[in-house]
Structures are given as structure tokens and as C-alpha cells.
Protein backbone atom coordinates (compact mmCIF):
# COMPACT_ATOMS: atom_id res chain seq x y z
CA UNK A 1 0.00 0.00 0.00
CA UNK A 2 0.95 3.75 -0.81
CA UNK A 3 2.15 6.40 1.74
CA UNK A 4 -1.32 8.22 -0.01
CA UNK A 5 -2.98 5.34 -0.55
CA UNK A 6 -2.22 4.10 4.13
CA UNK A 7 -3.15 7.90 4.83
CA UNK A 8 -6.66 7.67 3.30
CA UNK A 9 -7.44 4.00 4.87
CA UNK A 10 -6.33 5.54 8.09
CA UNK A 11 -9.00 8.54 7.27
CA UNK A 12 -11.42 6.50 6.22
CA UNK A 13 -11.12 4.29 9.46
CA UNK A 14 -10.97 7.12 11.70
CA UNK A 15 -14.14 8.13 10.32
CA UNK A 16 -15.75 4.49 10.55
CA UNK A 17 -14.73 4.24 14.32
CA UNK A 18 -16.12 8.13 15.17
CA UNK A 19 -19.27 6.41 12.95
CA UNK A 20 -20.03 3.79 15.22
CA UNK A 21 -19.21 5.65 18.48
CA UNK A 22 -21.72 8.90 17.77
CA UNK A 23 -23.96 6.67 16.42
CA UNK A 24 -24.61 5.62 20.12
CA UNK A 25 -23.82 8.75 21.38
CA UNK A 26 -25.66 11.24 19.16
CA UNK A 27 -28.85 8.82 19.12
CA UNK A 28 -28.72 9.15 22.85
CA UNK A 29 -28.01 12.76 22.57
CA UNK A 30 -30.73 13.39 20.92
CA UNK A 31 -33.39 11.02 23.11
CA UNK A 32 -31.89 11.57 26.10
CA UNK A 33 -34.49 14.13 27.72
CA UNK A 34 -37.47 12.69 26.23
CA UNK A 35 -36.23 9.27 28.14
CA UNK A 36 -35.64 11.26 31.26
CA UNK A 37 -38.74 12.98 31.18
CA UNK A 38 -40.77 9.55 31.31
CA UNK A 39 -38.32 8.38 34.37
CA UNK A 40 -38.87 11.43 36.54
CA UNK A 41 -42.13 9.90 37.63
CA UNK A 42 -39.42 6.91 39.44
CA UNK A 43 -36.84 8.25 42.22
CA UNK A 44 -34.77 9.48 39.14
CA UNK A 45 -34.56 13.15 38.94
CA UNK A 46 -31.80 13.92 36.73
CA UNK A 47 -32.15 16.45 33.44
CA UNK A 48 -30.99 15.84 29.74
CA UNK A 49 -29.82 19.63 29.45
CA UNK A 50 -27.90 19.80 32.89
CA UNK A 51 -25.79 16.55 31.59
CA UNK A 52 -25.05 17.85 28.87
CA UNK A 53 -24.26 21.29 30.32
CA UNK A 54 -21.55 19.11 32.60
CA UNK A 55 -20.49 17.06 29.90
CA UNK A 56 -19.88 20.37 27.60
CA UNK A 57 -18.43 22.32 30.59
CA UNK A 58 -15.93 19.71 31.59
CA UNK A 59 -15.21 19.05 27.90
CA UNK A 60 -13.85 22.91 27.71
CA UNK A 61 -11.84 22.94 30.67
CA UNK A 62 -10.15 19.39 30.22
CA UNK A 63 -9.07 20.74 26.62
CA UNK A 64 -6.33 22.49 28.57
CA UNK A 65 -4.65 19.85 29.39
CA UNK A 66 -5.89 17.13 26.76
CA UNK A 67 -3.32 17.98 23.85
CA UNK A 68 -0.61 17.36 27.09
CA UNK A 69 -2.48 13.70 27.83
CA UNK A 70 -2.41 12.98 24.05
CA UNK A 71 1.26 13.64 24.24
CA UNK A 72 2.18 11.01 26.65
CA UNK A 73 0.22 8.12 25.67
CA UNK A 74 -0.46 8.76 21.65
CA UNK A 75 -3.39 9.39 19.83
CA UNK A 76 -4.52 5.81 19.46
CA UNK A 77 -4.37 4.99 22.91
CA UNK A 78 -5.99 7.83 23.63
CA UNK A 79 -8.88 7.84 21.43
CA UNK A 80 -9.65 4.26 22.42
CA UNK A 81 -9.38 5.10 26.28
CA UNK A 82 -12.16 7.47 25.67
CA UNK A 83 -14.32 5.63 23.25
CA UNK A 84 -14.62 2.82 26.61
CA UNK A 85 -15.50 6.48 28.76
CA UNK A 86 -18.34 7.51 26.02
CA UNK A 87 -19.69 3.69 26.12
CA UNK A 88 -19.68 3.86 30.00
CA UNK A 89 -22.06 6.51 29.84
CA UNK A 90 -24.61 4.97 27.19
CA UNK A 91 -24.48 1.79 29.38
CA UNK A 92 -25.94 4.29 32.49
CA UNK A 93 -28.91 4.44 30.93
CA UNK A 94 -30.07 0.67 30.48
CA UNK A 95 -30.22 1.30 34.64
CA UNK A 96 -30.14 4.69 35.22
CA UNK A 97 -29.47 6.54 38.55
CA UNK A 98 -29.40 10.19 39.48
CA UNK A 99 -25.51 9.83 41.09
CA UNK A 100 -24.19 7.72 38.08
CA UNK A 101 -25.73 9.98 35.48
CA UNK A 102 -24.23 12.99 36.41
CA UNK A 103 -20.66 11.17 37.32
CA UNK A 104 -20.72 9.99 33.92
CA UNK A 105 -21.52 13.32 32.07
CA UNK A 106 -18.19 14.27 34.23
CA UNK A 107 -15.95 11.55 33.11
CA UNK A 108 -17.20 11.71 29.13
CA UNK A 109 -16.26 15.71 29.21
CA UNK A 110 -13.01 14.59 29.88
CA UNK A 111 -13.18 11.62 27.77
CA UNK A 112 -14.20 13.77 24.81
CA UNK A 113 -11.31 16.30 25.31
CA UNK A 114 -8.84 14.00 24.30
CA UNK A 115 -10.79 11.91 21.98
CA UNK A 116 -11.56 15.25 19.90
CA UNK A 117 -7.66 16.49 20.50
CA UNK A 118 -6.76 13.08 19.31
CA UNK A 119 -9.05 13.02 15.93
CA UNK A 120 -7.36 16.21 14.78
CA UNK A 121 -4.02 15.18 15.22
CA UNK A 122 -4.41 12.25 13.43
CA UNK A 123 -6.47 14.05 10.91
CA UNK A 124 -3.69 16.29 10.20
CA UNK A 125 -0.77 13.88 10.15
CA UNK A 126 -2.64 12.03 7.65
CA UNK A 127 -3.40 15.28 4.92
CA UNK A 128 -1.13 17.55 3.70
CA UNK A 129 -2.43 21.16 2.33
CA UNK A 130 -3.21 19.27 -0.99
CA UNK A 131 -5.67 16.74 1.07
CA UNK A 132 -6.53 18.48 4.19
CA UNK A 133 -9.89 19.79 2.30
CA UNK A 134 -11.11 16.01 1.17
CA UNK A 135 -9.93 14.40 4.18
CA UNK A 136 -11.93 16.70 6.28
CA UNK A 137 -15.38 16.24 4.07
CA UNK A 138 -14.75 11.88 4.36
CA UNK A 139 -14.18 12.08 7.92
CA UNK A 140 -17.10 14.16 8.64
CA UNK A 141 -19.21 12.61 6.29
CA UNK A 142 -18.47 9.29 7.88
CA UNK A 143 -19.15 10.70 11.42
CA UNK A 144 -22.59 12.13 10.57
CA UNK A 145 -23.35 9.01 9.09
CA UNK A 146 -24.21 8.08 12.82
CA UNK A 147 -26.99 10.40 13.11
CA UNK A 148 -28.95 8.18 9.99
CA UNK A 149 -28.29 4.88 11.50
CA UNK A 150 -29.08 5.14 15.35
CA UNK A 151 -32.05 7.63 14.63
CA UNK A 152 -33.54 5.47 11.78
CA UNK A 153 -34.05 2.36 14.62
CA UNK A 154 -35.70 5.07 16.57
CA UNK A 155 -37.73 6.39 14.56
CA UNK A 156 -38.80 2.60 13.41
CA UNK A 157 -38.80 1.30 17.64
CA UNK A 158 -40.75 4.03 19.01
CA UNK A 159 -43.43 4.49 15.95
CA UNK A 160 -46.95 4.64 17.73
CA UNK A 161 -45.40 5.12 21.00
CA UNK A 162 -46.82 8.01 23.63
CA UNK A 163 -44.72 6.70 26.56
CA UNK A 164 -40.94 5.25 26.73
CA UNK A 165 -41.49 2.26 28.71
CA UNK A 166 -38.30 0.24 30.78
CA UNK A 167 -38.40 -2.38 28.26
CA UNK A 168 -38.45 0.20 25.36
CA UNK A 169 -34.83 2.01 27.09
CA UNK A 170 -33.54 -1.21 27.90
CA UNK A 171 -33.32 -2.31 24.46
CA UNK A 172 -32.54 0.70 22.64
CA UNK A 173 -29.21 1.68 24.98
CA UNK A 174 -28.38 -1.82 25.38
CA UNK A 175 -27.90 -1.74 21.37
CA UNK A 176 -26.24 1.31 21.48
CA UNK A 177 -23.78 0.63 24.26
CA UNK A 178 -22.33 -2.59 22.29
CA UNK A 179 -22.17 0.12 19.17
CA UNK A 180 -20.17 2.24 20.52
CA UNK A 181 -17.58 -0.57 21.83
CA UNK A 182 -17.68 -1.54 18.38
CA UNK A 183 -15.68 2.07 17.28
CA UNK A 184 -13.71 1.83 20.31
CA UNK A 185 -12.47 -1.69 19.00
CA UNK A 186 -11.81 -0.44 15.32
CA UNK A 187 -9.25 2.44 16.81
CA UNK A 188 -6.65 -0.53 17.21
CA UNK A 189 -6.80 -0.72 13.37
CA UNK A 190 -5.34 2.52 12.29
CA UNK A 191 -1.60 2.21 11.25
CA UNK A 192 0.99 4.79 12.45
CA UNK A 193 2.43 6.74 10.13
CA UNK A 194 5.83 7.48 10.01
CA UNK A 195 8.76 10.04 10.22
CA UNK A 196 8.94 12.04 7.93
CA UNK A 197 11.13 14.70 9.19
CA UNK A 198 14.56 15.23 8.84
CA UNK A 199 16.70 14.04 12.03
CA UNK A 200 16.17 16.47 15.09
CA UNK A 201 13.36 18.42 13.13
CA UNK A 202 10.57 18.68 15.37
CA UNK A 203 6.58 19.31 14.50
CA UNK A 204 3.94 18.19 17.04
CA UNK A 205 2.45 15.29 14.96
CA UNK A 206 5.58 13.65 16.15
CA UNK A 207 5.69 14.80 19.57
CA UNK A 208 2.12 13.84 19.86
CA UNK A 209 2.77 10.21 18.09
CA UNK A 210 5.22 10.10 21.26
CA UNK A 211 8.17 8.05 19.10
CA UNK A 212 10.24 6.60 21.67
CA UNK A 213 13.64 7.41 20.51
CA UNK A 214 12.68 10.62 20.91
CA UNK A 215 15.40 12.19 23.50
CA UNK A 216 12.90 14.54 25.44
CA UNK A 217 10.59 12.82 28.00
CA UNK A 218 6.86 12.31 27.61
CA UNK A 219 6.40 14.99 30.86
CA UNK A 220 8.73 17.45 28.91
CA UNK A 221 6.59 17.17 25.71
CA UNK A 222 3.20 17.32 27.95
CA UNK A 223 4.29 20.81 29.11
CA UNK A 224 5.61 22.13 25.63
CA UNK A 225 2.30 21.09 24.44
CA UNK A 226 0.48 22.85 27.35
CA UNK A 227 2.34 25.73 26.58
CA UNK A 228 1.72 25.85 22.70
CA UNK A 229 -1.95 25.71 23.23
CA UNK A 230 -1.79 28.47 25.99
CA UNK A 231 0.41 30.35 23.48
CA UNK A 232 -2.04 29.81 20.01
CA UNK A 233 -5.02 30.57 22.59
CA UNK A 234 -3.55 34.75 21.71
CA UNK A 235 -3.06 34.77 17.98
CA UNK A 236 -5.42 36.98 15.99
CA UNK A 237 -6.72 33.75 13.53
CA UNK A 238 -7.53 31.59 16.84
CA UNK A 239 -9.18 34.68 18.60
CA UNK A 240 -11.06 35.25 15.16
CA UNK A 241 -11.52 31.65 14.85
CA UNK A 242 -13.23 31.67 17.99
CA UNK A 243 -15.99 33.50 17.23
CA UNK A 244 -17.17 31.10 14.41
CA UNK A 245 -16.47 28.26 16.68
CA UNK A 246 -18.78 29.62 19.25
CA UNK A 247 -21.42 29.62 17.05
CA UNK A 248 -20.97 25.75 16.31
CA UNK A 249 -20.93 25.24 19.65
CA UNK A 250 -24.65 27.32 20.10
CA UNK A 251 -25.75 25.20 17.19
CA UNK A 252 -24.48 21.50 18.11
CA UNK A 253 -26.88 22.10 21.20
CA UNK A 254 -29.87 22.88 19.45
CA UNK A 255 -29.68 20.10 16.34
CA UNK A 256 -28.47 17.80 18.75
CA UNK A 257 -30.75 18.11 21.82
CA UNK A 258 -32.93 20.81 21.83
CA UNK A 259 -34.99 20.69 18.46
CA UNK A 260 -35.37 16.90 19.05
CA UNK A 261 -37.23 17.69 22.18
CA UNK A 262 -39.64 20.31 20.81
CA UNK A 263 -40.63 17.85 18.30
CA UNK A 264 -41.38 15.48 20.63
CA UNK A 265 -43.17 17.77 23.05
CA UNK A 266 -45.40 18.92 20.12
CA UNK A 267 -49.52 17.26 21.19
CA UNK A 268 -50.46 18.29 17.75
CA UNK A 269 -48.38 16.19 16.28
CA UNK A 270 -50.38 13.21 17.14
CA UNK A 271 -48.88 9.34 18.23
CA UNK A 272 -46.20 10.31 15.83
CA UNK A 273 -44.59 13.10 17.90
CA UNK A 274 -41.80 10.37 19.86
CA UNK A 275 -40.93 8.38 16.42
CA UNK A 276 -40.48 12.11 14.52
CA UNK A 277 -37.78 12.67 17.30
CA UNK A 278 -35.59 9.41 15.37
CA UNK A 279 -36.42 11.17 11.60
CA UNK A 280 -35.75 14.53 12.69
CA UNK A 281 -32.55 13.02 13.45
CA UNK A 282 -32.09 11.15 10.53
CA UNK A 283 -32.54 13.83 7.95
CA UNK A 284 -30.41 15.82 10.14
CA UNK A 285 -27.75 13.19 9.53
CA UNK A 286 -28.28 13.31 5.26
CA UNK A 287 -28.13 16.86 5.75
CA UNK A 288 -24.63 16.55 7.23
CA UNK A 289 -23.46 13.60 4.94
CA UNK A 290 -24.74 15.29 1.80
CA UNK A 291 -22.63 18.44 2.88
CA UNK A 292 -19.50 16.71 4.10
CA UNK A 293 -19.35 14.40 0.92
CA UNK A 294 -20.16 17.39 -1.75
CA UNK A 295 -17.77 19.79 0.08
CA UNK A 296 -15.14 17.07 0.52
CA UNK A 297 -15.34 15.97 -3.25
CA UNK A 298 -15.38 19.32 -4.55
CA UNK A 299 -12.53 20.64 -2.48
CA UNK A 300 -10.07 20.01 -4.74
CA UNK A 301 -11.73 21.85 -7.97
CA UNK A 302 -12.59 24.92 -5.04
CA UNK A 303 -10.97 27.75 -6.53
CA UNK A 304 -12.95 30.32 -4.48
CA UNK A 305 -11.81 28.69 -1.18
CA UNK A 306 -13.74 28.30 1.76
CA UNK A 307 -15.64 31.25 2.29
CA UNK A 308 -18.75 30.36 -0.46
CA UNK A 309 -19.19 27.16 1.91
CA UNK A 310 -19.87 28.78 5.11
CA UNK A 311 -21.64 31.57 3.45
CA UNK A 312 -23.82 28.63 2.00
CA UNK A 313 -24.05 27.31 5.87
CA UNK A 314 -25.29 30.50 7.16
CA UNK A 315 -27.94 31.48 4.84
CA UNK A 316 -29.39 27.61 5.20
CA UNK A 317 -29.14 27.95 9.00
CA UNK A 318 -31.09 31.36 8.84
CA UNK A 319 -34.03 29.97 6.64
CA UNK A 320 -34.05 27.03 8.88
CA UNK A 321 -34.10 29.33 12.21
CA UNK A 322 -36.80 31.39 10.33
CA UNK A 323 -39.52 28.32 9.59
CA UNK A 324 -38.94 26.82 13.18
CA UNK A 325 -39.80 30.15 14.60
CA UNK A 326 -42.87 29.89 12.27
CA UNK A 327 -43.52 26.11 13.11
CA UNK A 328 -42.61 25.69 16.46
CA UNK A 329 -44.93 26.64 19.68
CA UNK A 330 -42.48 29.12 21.62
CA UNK A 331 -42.95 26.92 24.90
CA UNK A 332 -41.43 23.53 23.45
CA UNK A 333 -38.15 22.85 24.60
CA UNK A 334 -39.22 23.90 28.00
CA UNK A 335 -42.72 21.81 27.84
CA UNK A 336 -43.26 19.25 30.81
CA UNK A 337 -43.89 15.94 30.25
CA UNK A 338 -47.71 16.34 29.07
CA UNK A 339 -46.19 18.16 26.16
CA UNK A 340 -47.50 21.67 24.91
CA UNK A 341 -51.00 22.32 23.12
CA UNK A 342 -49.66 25.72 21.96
CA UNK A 343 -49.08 27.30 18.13
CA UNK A 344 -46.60 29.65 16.98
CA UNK A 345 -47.39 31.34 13.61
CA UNK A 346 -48.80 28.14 11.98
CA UNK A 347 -50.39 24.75 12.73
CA UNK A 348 -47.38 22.67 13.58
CA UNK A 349 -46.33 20.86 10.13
CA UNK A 350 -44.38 17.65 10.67
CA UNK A 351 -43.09 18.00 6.97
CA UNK A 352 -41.72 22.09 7.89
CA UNK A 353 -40.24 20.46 11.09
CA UNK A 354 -38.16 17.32 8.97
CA UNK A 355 -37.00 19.97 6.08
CA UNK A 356 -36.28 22.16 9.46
CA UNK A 357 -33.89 19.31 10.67
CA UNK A 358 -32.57 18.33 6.77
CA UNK A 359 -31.54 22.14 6.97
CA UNK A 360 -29.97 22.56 10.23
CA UNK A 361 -27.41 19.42 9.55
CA UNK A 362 -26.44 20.91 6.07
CA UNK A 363 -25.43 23.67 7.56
CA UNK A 364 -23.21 22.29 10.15
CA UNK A 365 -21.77 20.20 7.64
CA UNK A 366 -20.59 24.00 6.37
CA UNK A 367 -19.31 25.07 9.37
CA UNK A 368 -17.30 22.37 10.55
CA UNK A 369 -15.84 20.89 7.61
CA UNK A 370 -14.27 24.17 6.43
CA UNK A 371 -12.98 24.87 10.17
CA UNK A 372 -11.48 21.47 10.58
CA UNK A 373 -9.82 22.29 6.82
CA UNK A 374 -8.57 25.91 7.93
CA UNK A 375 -7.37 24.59 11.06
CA UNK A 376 -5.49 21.98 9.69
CA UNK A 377 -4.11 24.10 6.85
CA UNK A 378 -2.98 26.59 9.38
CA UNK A 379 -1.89 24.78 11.70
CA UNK A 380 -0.42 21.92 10.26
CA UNK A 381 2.58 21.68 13.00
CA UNK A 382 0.47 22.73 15.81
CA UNK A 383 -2.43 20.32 15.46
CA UNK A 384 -3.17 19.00 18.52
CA UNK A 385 -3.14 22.54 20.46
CA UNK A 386 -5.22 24.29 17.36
CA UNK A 387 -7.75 21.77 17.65
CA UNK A 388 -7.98 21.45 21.39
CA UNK A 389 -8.80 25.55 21.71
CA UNK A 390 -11.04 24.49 18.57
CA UNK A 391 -13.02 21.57 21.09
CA UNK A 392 -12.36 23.99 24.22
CA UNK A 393 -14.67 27.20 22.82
CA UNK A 394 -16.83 24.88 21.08
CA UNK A 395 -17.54 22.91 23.88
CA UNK A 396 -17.58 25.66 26.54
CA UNK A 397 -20.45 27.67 24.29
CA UNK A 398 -22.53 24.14 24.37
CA UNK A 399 -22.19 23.85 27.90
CA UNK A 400 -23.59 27.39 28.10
CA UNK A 401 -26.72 26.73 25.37
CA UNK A 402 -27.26 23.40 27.17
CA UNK A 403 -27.49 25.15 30.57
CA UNK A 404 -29.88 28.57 29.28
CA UNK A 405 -31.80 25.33 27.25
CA UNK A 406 -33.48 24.99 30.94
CA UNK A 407 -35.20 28.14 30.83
CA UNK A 408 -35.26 30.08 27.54
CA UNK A 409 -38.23 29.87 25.26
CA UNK A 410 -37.46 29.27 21.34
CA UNK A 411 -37.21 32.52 20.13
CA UNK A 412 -34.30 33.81 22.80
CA UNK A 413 -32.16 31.04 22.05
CA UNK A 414 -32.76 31.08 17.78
CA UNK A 415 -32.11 34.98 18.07
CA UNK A 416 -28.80 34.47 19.99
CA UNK A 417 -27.94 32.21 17.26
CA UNK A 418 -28.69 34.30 14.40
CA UNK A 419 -26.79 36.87 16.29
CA UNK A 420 -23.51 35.02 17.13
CA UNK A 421 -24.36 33.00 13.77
CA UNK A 422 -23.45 36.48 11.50
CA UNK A 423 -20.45 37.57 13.77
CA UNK A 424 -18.51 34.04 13.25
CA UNK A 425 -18.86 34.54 9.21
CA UNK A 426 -17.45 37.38 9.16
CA UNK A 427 -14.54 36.48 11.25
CA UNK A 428 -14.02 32.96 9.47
CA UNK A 429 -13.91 35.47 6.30
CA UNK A 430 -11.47 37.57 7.44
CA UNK A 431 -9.51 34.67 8.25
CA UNK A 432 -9.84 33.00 5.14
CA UNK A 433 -9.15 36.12 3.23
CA UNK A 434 -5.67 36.53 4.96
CA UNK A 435 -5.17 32.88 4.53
CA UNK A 436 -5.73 33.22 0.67
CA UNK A 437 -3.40 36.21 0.39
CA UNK A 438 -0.49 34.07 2.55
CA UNK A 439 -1.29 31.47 0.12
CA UNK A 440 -0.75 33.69 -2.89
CA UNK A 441 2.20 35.38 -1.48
CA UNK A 442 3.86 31.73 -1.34
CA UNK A 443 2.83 31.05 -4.93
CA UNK A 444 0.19 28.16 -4.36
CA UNK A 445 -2.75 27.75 -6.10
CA UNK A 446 -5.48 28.84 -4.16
CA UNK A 447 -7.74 25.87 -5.48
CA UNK A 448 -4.91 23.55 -3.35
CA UNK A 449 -6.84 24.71 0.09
């Protein structure tokens, strides 16, 4: 096999294991408070949004120190480490208890910090500046193909149902928790790459790979990468940067928890209203494959760059904001367990609502593929720190959505994304624009990006 040919297999695995793993994990993501709410009749009396709000605020503060874990025991190791974490957590709720719940939402904040620091290293020692586009539309392709798969059985398990009953939860997380031990399983397959470098050069792909003939100790290259992320945290593309990742961070909380729920608390929807919760979430999954597959494929005929894509992502996001407004009774994602017989500026449509979902994954497939491209492109020798303050403000903003999720009615939370939505494109443009011009000034071809 190729050096090219190893680097895509390794891509293409990477993407396969992250499959499996947030197929379980986005599935129960996404049903997570509509289980809850049928088990807070029992002495359970934990909340879907404050577990996530842990899971998201842990997740931001362990990406401090995640690029230095990834640095002394290697990505592999550490990805499949946390994949066991993130099926610990599924397994919680085949028998769920207040104490373990929230323990777990701890441990899988950290668990995702290094899995997430550990993806984008090995995403970016696998491309080059010629391949960092394509490999970033395969992997998230292949990572959104979760949301089709677990939410399909959903939608297919739950079809008639009113009420989530034990044996209902059993099964489902049961199937989901020997999923995700499935991805953590195919992490053992992906083949080191290696050195590359001339003798004594140094890059952080191979500090993070952690070679053993290295001279400096693991501790030593734990702090030096503690003190490269602290050190990227101040430059003016990660501080611009930011800004767009804090919108995917708003957004990832609403596809991925919030929506799901109002659809499900919707009465007017009929017997349907649990089931619609699984094909929301599938069409929010072809949403993201379509957009990681067409962006990744067409990356390397892109001679406009990235920009077009995430101006593409926002004006999809805004139409899709714009119809749930319309569609969606103001009260759902707050609605007790009875659900809410309210309207908003229509009858509830179940067909506005599925388009609503198709729309709100295509645009996240904008966002994140061209910010995993521009970080790896950028940051090519700083990987693992560039992507951890990448997971840190992304997570850190869900945390905060997942936590205001508790109390704010629809409209507050889609006008603080609009609003924080049209800030982050202009500051991934400006980015991109001084990218292009660095680019030119080097004599690349723009397309190349």
C-alpha cells in the first residue's frame, strides 16, 4: 500500500470508528431528555440539558490539558481510552441513577477532550495542504453518518409510542452501548504513520505520536504542548476563529438536543410526535453527509476557497431558524412531560419540522468541515493545540446553550444564534481572506486549500 494510498485508509477508518461511536452517542443525545422525562415519575430526577451542560463544561476545561495527555500516551491509545468512557455513559442508561448519570456526564467531558484532540491530530498527520480539504469532508461525512443509522431504529422502535417504557430504554441503549464498543475496538486498526522529518526536526504530529527514541521525556513534551496551546489561545486567527467556533458550539446544542425535544413535546403532532424525534434526526444526519461528501469531493476543484461554503451554511441555517420560529410553539423545549397544546405562527407541520432538521445538519456540515480544513491548513505543525482551543470554545459555548436550554423559550435562544451565527462569518472570512493572500504570497494555487 501507498504512503497516499495508508493515509486515506487511516481517514477512512478514523471516520468508521467516530461512525459507530456517535452513532450511540448522538442517538442518545438526541433522546436523552425525552427518556428522562418519562423516568422522573421513578426516584430518578436527573435532566438531559444539565448533563449535557456538565459534559460540555468539563469538555472545555479538560481541553487544557488534553493535547498534554495525548502527548504522553499517543493518539490511538488515547482515542480508544475514551471511546470505553463515552460507552460507560450509554451503558448508564439501560439502569439509570441520578448519582451515576451525572458522574458519567463528568468523566465523558473529559473523555471527549482527548478523543476530539486526538481526531485532529491524526487528521492532520494524515493530509497535507493538498488533502486536508477532502480528508476533512470523508471524515465528517463518515461521522454524521451516525446520526442516519441510530435515529432510523428510533424512529422505526418508538413508531406509535406516547410513553418510553423500561423495556423500550432497555433495548434501545443496550444496542447502542455494544455500538459504541464496536468504534472503540476499530481504533486498534489505524496504522501509524511514520517520520517524515529530517533528524532532530521537530513538529507536534511527532511529539504527539510520542516516538520513543525521541530524547525529550513524555512529561517534557506534555508541558511544551500545554504551553503551545496556551500560546495559540492569543493569535489573531484563533481569537477570530473563535468567534465562528462559538457559534458551532450554540448550534451542536440545538440540532443535537434541543430541536429533538420540541418535536417530541409537540400534542399536535399526534402518536407520531416520539418516532419524529428518530427522523428529525435522521434527515439531520443526510443533511450533514450530503454536505461533508459534496464539500469534501469538490474541495479540490474549489478555486474560491472556503468562504462560499460557510456563506452557504449560514444562509441555510437562517431559513431554517426562520420556519422553526414559524412552526414551532415558543414553549417547546421547555414543555413538561404532558407536552404543549400551543401554536406559533402556523399549525405545527411535521413536513416544515423534517425539512427544518434536513436544513440545520447541512449547515453544520458548512461550518465544521471548512474549520477542521482551515485549522489543519494553518496549523499543520500545531495540530493538537489548534484543535484542542477548537473543542475547548466549542464545547464551553454548548455547555452554556445546554445550561440557558433549561429556561429560555425558542425565540431567545434562535435569536442568539442568528446573532452570534453572522459575527462568526465574518470572522471565518477575514480569516480566510488573509489565509488566501499568505497562500498567494507563497505562490500556491489557491484551489490547493
Amino acid at each position: 500500500m501507498s504512503p497516499e494510498s495508508k493515509k486515506l485508509f487511516n481517514i477512512i477508518l478514523l471516520g468508521v470508528s467516530f461512525m459507530f461511536i456517535f452513532t450511540a452517542f448522538q442517538t442518545c443525545g438526541n433522546i436523552a431528555q425525552t427518556v428522562i422525562t418519562n423516568l422522573n415519575s421513578t426516584d430518578f430526577h436527573g435532566s438531559g440539558y444539565t448533563s449535557m451542560s456538565i459534559i460540555y463544561g468539563v469538555f472545555s476545561a479538560s481541553n487544557l490539558v488534553s493535547p498534554s495527555v495525548v502527548a504522553i500516551v499517543g493518539p490511538q491509545l488515547s482515542m480508544v481510552v475514551s471511546g470505553v468512557f463515552y460507552s460507560l455513559y450509554i451503558a448508564v442508561f439501560i439502569q439509570p441513577a441520578t448519582w451515576t448519570f451525572y458522574t458519567a456526564s463528568v468523566f465523558i467531558g473529559i473523555a471527549a477532550a482527548v478523543l476530539w484532540t486526538a481526531q485532529g491530530n491524526c487528521l492532520t498527520v494524515n493530509s497535507d495542504e493538498n488533502t486536508i480539504g477532502r480528508n476533512s469532508g470523508v471524515f465528517w461525512a463518515l461521522l454524521q453518518s451516525s446520526l442516519f443509522f441510530g435515529n432510523l431504529y428510533i424512529y422505526f422502535a418508538w413508531q406509535g409510542k406516547t410513553h418510553i417504557s423500561e423495556s423500550d430504554r432497555r433495548t434501545v441503549f443496550i444496542a447502542l452501548t455494544v455500538i459504541s464498543l464496536v468504534g472503540t475496538v476499530l481504533f486498534f486498526l489505524i496504522r501509524k504513520q511514520e517520520d517524515t522529518k529530517a533528524p532532530g526536526e521537530e513538529d507536534s504530529a511527532n511529539e504527539i505520536l510520542g516516538d520513543s527514541s525521541s530524547a525529550q521525556s513524555k512529561m517534557t513534551r506534555a508541558v511544551a504542548a500545554f504551553k503551545k496551546s496556551i500560546k495559540l489561545s492569543f493569535t489573531k486567527e484563533i481569537l477570530l476563529l473563535s468567534v465562528t467556533t462559538a457559534y458551532t458550539g450554540l448550534e451542536l446544542t440545538f440540532f443535537s438536543g434541543v430541536y429533538g425535544t420540541c418535536i417530541g413535546a409537540v400534542n399536535r403532532f399526534g402518536s407520531e410526535e416520539k418516532s419524529l424525534i428518530g427522523l428529525s434526526g435522521i434527515f439531520i444526519g443526510v443533511g450533514e453527509i450530503l454536505g461533508g461528501g459534496l464539500f469534501g469531493l469538490l474541495s479540490k476543484n474549489n478555486h474560491f476557497g472556503r468562504n462560499p461554503v460557510v456563506m452557504l451554511g449560514i444562509v441555510v441555517h437562517f431559513i431554517a431558524f426562520y420556519l422553526i420560529f414559524f412552526n414551532m410553539p415558543n414553549d417547546a423545549p421547555i414543555a413538561p412531560m404532558e407536552g404543549t397544546d400551543d401554536v406559533a405562527y402556523m399549525i405545527p407541520s411535521k413536513e416544515v419540522a423534517i425539512f427544518c432538521s434536513f436544513l440545520l445538519g447541512l449547515g453544520d456540515s458548512c461550518f465544521n468541515t471548512q474549520l477542521l480544513s482551515i485549522l489543519g491548513f494553518l496549523y499543520s505543525e500545531d495540530s493538537a493545540p489548534a484543535f484542542a482551543i477548537f473543542k475547548f470554545v466549542q464545547s464551553i459555548c454548548a455547555a452554556i446553550a445546554y445550561f440557558y436550554s433549561n429556561y429560555f423559550l425558542l425565540q431567545w435562544q434562535l435569536l442568539i444564534m442568528v446573532v452570534v451565527g453572522f459575527f462568526g462569518t465574518m470572522t471565518f472570512f477575514t480569516v480566510e481572506w488573509e489565509a488566501a493572500a499568505a497562500l498567494a504570497a507563497r505562490g500556491s494555487d489557491y484551489s490547493s486549500i
